[in-house]
C-alpha atoms as a PDB file:
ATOM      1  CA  UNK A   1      -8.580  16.111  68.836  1.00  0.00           C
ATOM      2  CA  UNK A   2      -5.087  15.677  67.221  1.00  0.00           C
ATOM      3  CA  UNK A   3      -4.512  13.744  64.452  1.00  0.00           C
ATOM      4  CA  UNK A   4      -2.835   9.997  65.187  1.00  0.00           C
ATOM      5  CA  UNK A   5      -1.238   7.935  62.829  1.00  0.00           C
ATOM      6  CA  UNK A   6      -1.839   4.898  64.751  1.00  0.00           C
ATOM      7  CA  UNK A   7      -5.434   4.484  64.205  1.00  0.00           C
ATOM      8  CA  UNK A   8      -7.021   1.672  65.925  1.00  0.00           C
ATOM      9  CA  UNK A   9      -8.716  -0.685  63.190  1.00  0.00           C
ATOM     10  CA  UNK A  10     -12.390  -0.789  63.442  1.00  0.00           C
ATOM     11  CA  UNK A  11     -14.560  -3.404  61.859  1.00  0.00           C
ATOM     12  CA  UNK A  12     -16.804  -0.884  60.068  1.00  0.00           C
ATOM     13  CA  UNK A  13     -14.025  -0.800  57.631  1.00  0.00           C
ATOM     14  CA  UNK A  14     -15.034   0.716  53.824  1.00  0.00           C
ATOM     15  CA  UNK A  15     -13.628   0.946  50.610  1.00  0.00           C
ATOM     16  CA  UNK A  16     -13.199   4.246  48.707  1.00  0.00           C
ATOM     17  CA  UNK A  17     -14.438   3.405  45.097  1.00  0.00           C
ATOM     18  CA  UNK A  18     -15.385   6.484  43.978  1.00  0.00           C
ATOM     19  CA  UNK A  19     -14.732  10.263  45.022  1.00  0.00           C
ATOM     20  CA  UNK A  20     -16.151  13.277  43.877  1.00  0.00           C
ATOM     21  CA  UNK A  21     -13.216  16.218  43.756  1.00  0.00           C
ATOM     22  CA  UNK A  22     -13.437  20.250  43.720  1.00  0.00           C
ATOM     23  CA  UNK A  23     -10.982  22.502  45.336  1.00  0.00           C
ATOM     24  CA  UNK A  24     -10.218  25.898  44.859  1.00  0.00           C
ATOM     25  CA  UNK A  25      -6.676  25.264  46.148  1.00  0.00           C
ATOM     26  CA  UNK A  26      -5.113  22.763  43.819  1.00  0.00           C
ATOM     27  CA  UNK A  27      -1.587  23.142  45.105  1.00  0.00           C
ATOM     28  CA  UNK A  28      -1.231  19.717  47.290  1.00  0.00           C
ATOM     29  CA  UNK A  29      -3.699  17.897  45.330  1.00  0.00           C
ATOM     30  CA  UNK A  30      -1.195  15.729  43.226  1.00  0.00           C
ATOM     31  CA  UNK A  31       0.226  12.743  45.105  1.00  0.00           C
ATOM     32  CA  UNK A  32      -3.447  12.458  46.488  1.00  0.00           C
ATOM     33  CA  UNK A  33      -4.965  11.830  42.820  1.00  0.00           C
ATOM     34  CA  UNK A  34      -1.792   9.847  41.900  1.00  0.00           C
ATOM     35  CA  UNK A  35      -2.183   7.358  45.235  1.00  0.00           C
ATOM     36  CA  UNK A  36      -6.459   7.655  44.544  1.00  0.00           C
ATOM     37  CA  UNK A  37      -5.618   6.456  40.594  1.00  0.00           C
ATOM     38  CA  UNK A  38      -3.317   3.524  41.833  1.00  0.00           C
ATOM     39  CA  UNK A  39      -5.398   2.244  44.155  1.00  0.00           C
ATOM     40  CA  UNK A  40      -8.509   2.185  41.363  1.00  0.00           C
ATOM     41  CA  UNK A  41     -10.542   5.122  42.754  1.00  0.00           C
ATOM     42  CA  UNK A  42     -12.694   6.068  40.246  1.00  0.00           C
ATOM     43  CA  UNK A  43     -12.689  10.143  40.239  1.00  0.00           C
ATOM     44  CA  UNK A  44     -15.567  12.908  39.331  1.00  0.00           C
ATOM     45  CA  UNK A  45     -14.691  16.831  39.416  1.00  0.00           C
ATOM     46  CA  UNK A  46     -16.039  20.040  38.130  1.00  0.00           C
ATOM     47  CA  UNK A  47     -14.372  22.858  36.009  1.00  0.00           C
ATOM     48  CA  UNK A  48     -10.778  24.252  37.067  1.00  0.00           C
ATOM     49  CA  UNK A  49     -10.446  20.741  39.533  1.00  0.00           C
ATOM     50  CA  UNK A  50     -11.517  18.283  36.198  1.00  0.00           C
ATOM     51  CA  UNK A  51      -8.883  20.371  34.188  1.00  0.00           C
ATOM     52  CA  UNK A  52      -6.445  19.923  36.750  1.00  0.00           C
ATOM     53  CA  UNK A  53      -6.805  16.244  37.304  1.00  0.00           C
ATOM     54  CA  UNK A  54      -6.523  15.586  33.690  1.00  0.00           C
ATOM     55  CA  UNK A  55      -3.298  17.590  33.287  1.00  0.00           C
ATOM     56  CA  UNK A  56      -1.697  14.697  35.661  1.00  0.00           C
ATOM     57  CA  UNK A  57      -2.861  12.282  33.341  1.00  0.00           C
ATOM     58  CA  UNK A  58      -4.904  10.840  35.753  1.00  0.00           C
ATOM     59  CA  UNK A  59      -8.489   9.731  34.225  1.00  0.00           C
ATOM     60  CA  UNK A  60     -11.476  11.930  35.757  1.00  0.00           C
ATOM     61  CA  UNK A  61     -15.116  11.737  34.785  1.00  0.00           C
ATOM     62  CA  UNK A  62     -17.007  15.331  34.558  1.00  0.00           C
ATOM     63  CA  UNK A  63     -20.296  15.885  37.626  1.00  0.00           C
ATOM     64  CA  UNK A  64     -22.081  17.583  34.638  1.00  0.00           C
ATOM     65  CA  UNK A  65     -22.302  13.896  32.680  1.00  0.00           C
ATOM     66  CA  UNK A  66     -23.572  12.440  35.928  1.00  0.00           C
ATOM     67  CA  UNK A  67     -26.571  14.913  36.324  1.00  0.00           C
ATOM     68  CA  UNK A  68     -26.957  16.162  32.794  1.00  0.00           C
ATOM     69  CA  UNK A  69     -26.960  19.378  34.155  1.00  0.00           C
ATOM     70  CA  UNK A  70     -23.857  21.977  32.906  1.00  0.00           C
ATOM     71  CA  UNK A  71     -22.126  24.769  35.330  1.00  0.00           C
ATOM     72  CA  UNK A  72     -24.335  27.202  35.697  1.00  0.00           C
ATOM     73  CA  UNK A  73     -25.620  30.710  36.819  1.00  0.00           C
ATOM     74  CA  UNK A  74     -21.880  32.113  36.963  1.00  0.00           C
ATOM     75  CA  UNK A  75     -20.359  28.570  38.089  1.00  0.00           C
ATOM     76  CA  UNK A  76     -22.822  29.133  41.795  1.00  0.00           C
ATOM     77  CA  UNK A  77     -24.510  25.781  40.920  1.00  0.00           C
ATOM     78  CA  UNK A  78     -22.139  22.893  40.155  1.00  0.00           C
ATOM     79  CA  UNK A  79     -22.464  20.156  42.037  1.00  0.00           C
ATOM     80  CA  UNK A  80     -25.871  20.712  43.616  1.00  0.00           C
ATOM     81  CA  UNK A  81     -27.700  17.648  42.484  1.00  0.00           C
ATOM     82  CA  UNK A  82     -29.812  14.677  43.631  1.00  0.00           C
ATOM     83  CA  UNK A  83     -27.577  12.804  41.996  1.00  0.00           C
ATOM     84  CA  UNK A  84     -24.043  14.006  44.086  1.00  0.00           C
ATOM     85  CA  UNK A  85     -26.120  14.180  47.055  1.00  0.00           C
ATOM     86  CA  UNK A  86     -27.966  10.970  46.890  1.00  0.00           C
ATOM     87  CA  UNK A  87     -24.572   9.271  46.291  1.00  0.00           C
ATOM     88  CA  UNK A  88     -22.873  11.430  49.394  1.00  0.00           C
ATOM     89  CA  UNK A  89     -26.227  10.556  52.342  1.00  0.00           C
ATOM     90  CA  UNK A  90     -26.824   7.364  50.870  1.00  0.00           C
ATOM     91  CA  UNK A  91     -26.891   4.881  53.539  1.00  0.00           C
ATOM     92  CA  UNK A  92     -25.236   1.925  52.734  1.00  0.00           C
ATOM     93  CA  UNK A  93     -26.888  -1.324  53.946  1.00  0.00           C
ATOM     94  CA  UNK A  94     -30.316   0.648  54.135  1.00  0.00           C
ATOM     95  CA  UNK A  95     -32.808  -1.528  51.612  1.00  0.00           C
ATOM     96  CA  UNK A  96     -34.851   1.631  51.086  1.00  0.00           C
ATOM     97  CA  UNK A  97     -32.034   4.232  50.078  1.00  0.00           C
ATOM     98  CA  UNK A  98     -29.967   1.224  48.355  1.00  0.00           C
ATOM     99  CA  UNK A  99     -33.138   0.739  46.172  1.00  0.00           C
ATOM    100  CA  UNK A 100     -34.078   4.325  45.986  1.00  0.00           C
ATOM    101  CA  UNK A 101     -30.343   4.933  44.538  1.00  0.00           C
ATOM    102  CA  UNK A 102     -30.249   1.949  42.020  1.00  0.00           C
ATOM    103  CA  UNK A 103     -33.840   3.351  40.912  1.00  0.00           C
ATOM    104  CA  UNK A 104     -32.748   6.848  39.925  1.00  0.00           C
ATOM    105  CA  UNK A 105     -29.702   5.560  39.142  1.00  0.00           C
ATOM    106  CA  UNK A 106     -27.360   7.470  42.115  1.00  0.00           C
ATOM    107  CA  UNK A 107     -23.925   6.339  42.577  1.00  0.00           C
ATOM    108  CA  UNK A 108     -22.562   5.689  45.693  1.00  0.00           C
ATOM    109  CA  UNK A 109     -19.730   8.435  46.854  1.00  0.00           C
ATOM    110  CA  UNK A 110     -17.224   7.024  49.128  1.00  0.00           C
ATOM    111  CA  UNK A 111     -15.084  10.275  49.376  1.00  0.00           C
ATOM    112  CA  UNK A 112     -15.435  14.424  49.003  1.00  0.00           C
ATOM    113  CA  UNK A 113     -12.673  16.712  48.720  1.00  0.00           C
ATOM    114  CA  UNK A 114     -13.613  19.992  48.928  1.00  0.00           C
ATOM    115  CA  UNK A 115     -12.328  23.583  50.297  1.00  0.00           C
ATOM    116  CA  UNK A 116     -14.037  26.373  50.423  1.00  0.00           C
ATOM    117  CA  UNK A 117     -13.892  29.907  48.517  1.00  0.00           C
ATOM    118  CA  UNK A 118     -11.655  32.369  50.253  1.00  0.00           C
ATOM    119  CA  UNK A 119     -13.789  34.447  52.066  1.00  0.00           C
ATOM    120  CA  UNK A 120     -12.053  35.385  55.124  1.00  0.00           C
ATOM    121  CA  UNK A 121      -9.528  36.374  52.555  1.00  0.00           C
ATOM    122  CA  UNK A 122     -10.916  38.247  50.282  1.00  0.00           C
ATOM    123  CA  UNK A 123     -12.740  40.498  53.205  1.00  0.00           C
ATOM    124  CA  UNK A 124      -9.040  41.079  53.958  1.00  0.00           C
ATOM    125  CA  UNK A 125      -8.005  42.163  51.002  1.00  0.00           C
ATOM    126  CA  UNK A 126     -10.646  44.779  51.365  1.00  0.00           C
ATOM    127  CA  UNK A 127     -12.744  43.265  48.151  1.00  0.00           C
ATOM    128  CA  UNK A 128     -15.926  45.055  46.854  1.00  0.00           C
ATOM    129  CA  UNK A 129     -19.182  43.846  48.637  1.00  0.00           C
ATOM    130  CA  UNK A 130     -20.114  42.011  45.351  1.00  0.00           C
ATOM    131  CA  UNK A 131     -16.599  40.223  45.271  1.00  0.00           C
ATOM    132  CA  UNK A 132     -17.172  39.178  49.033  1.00  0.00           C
ATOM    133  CA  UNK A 133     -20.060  37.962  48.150  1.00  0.00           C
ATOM    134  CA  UNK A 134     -19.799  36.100  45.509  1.00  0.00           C
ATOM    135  CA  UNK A 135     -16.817  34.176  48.400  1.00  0.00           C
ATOM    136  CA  UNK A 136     -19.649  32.797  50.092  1.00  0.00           C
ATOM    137  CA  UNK A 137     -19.265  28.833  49.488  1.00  0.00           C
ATOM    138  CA  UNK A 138     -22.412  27.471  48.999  1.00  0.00           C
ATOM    139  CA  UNK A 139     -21.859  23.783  47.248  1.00  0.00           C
ATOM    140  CA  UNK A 140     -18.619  23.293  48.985  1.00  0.00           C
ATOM    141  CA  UNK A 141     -20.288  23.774  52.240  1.00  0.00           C
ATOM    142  CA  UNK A 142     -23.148  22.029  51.333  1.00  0.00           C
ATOM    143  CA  UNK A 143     -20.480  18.771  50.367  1.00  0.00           C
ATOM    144  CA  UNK A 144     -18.786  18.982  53.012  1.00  0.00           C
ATOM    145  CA  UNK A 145     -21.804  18.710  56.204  1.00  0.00           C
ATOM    146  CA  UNK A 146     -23.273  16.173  53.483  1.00  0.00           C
ATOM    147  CA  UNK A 147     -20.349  14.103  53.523  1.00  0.00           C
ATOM    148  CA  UNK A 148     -19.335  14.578  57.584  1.00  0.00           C
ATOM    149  CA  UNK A 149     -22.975  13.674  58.721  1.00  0.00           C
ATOM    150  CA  UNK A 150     -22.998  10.422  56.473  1.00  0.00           C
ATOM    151  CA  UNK A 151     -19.271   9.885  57.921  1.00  0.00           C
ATOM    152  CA  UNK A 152     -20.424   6.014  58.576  1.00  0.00           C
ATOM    153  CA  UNK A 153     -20.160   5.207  54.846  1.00  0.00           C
ATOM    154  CA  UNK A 154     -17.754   8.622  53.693  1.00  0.00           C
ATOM    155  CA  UNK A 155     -14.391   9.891  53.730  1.00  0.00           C
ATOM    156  CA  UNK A 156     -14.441  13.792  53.910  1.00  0.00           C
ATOM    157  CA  UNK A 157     -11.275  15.873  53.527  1.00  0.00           C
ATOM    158  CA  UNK A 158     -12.394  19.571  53.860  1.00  0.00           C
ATOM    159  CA  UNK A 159      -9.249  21.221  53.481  1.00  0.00           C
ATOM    160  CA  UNK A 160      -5.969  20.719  52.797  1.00  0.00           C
ATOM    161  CA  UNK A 161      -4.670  20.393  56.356  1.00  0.00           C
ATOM    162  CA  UNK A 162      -5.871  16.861  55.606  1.00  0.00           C
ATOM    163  CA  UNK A 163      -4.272  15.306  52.826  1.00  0.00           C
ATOM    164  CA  UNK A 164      -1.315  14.234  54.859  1.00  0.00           C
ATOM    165  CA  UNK A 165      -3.543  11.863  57.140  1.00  0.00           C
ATOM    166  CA  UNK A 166      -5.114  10.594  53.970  1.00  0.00           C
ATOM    167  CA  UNK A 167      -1.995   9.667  52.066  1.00  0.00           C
ATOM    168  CA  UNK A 168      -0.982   8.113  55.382  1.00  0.00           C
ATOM    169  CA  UNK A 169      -4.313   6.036  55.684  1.00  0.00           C
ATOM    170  CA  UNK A 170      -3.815   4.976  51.734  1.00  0.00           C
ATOM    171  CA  UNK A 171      -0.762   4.361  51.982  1.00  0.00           C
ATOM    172  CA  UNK A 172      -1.074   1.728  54.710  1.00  0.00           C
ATOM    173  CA  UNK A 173      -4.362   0.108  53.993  1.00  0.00           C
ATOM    174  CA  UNK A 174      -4.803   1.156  50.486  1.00  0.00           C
ATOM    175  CA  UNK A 175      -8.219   2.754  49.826  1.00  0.00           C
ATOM    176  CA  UNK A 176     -10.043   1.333  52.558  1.00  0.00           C
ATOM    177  CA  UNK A 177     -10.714   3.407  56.132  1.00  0.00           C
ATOM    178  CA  UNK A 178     -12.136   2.504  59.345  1.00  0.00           C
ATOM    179  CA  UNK A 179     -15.184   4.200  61.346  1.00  0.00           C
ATOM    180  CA  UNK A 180     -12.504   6.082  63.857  1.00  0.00           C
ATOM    181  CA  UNK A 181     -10.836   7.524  60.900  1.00  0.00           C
ATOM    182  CA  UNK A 182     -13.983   8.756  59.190  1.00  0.00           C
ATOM    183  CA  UNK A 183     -15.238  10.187  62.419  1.00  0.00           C
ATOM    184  CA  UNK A 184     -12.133  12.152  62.697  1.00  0.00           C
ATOM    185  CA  UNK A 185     -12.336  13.346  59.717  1.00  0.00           C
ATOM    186  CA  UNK A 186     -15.997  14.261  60.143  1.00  0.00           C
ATOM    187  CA  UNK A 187     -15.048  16.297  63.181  1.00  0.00           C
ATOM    188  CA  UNK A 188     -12.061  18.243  61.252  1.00  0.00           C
ATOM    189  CA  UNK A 189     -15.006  18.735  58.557  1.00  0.00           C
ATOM    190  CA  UNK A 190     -17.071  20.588  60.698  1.00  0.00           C
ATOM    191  CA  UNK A 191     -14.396  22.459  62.653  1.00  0.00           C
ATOM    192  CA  UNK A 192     -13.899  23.838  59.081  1.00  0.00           C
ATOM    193  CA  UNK A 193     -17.352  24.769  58.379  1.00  0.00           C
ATOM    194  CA  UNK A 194     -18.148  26.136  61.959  1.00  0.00           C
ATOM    195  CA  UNK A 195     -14.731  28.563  61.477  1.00  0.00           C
ATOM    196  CA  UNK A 196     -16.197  29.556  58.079  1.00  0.00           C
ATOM    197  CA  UNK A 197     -19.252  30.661  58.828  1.00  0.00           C
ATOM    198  CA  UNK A 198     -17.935  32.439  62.029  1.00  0.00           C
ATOM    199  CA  UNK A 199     -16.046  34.376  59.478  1.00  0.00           C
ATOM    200  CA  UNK A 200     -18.948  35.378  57.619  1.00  0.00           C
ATOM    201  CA  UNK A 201     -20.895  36.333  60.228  1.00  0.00           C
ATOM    202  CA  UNK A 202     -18.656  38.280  61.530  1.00  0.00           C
ATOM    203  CA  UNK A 203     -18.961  40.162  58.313  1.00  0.00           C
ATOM    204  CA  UNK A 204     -22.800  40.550  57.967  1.00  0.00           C
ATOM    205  CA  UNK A 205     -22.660  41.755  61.923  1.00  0.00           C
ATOM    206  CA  UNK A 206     -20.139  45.141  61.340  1.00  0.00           C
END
């Protein structure tokens, strides 16, 4: 399904209030936090992303304040955490997860941006078994079918093939998008993961 930048409106229509940012590509990233800060999105990243982020000047809060929990076991668990993922498959309108949230005090995620390590890539560049490895995405992946099956209530922008229909979307409507436009993004989301792990099959199977 191509990408069209005449998106019928939809009624389900949400508001992005608060997204949760890590990329390993940064390049790209900029006009999305600068239209994200003007429009009042309130922004949480991890490491390298956080550091980036802050170099625009644009105000970012760290993950590891949100779940008390620091980068850890060689940066493999980051964002891993009741407390990203509650806020990610939280269903909005639901009186049990809206009460479940407010108890353990979960805030609501209205939009991941994430890529994925290089893997295809480093396989390429005919890396060590313990460099290809260590390629494997496991939180981005994780973020990114979190985010695409709760696509009702979240934006997710898996790569950087979609920043363009973002900006467009802000741009227009300001932070807010329509069920269509989540669902297509879902569907790019999972085109992404499906090629990824493809790839590292592909690998284990030689």
């Amino acid at each position: 399904m191509a990408y069209k930048r005449n998106f019928k409106i939809m009624s389900a229509n949400k508001k992005i209030k608060r997204a949760l940012i890590s990329v390993f590509h940064k390049d790209g990233l900029s006009e999305i936090l600068k239209t994200l800060n003007e429009n009042g999105v309130e922004i949480l990243s991890t490491g390298g992303t956080q550091a980036f982020i802050e170099q625009q000047g644009i105000p970012c809060k760290a993950v590891e304040n949100l779940t008390s929990y620091p980068s850890i076991l060689g940066g493999r668990v980051k964002t891993l955490h009741p407390k990203i993922f509650g806020g990610i498959l939280g269903r909005r309108g639901l009186k049990e997860d809206e009460e479940q949230m407010a108890k353990y005090e979960i805030p609501e995620i209205d939009l991941v941006i994430v890529d994925l390590y290089p893997f295809e890539q480093t396989v390429a560049e005919g890396k060590s078994e313990a460099e290809i490895i260590e390629k494997i995405d496991i939180g981005g992946i994780s973020l990114i079918r979190a985010a695409a099956k709760n696509f009702k209530d979240v934006v997710i922008v898996a790569s950087k093939a979609q920043y363009a229909p973002l900006l467009d979307i802000m741009k227009k409507n300001g932070a807010e998008t329509s069920l269509e436009e989540r669902r297509w993004f879902a569907t790019e989301a999972f085109k992404v993961s499906s090629n990824y792990d493809t790839h590292i099959h592909a690998y284990f199977a030689k």
